[in-house]
C-alpha atoms as a PDB file:
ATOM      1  CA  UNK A   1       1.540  17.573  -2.412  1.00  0.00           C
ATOM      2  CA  UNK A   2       3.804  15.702  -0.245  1.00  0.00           C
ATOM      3  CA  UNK A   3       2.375  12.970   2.542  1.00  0.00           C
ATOM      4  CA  UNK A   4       5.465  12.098   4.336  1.00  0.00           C
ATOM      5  CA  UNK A   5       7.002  13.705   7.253  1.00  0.00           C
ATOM      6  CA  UNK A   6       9.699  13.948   9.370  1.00  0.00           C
ATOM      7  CA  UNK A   7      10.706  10.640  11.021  1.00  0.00           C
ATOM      8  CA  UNK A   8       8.368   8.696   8.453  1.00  0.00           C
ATOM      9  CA  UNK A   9      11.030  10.167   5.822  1.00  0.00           C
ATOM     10  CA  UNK A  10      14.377   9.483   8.183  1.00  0.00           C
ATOM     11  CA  UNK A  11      13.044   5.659   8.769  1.00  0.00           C
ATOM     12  CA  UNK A  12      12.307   4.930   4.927  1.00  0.00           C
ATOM     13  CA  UNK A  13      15.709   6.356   3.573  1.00  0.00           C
ATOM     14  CA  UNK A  14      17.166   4.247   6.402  1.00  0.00           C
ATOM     15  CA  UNK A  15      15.452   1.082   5.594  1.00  0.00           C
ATOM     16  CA  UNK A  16      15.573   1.681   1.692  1.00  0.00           C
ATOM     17  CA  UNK A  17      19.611   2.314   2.380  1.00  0.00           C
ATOM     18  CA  UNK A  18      20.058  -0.993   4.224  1.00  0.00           C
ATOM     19  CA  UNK A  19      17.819  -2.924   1.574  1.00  0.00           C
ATOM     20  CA  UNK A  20      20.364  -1.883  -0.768  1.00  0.00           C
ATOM     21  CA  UNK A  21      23.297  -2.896   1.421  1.00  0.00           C
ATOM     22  CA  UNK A  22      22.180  -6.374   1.452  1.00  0.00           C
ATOM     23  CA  UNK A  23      23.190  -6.574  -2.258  1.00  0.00           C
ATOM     24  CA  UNK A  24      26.548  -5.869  -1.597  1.00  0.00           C
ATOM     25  CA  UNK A  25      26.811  -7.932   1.616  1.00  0.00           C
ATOM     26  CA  UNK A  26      26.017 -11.911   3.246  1.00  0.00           C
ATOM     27  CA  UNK A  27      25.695 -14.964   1.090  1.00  0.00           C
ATOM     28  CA  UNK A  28      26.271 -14.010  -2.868  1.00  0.00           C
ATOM     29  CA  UNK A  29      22.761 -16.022  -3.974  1.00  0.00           C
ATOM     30  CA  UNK A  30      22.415 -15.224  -7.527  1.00  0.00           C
ATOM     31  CA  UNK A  31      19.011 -13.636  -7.519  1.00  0.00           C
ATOM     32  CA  UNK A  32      17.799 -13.058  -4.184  1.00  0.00           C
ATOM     33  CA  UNK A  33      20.522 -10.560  -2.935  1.00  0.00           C
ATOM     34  CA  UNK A  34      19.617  -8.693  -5.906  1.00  0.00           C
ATOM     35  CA  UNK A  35      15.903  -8.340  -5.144  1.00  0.00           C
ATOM     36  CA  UNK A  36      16.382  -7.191  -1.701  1.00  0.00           C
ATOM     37  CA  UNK A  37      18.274  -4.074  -3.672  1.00  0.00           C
ATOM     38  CA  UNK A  38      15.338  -3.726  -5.599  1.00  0.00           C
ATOM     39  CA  UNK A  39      12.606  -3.137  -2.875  1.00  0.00           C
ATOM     40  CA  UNK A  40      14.835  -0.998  -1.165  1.00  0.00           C
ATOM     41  CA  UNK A  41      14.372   1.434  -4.135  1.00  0.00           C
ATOM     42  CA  UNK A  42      10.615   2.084  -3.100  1.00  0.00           C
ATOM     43  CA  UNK A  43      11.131   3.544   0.324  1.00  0.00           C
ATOM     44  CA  UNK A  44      14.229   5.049  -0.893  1.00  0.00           C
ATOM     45  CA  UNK A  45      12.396   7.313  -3.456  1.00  0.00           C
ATOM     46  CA  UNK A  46       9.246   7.605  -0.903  1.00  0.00           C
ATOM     47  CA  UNK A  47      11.630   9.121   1.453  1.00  0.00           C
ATOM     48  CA  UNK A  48      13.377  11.384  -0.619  1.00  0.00           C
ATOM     49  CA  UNK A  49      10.289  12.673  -2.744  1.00  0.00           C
ATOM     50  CA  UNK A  50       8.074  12.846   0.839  1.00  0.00           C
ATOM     51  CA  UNK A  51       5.703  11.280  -1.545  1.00  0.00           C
ATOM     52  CA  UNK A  52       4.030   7.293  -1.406  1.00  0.00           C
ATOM     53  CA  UNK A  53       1.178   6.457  -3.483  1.00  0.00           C
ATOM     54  CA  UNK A  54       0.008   3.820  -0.969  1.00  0.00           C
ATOM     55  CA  UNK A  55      -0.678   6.675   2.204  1.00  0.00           C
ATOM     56  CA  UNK A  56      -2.548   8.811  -0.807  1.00  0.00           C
ATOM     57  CA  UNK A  57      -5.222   5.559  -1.332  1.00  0.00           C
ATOM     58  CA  UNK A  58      -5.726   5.193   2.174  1.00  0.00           C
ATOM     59  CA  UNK A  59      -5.345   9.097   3.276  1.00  0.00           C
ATOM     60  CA  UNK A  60      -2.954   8.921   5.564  1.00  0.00           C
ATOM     61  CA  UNK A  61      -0.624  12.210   5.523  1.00  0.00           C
ATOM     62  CA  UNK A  62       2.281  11.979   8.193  1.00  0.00           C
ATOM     63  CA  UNK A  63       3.789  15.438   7.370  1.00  0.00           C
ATOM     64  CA  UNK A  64       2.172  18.733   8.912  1.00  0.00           C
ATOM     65  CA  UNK A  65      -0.148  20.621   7.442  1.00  0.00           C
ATOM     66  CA  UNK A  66       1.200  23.478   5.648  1.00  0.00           C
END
């Protein structure tokens, strides 16, 4: 039951991780930084659980077929 592969998985942990950075780093707005952690959560999991609930409604499936 999993829908991403390889390189889709690499590039969403990446982005999810940097997402996340931007809390920590740049201009200390109360608020925004903060949300930029939050939607790095989504690829994040995506990436580790080589699942996303968006390529299931539109069936795409980047990882082979087993």
């Amino acid at each position: 039951m999993f829908n991403v592969g390889g390189i889709d998985r690499v590039i969403r942990i990446l982005a999810g991780l940097i997402l996340i950075s931007l809390v920590f780093v740049g201009d200390q707005i109360i608020g925004q930084n903060i949300v930029w952690g939050w939607i790095g959560i989504i690829p994040l999991a995506t990436g580790i659980f080589k699942f996303c609930p968006a390529y299931t409604l539109f069936g795409i499936k980047t990882c082979p077929i087993k």
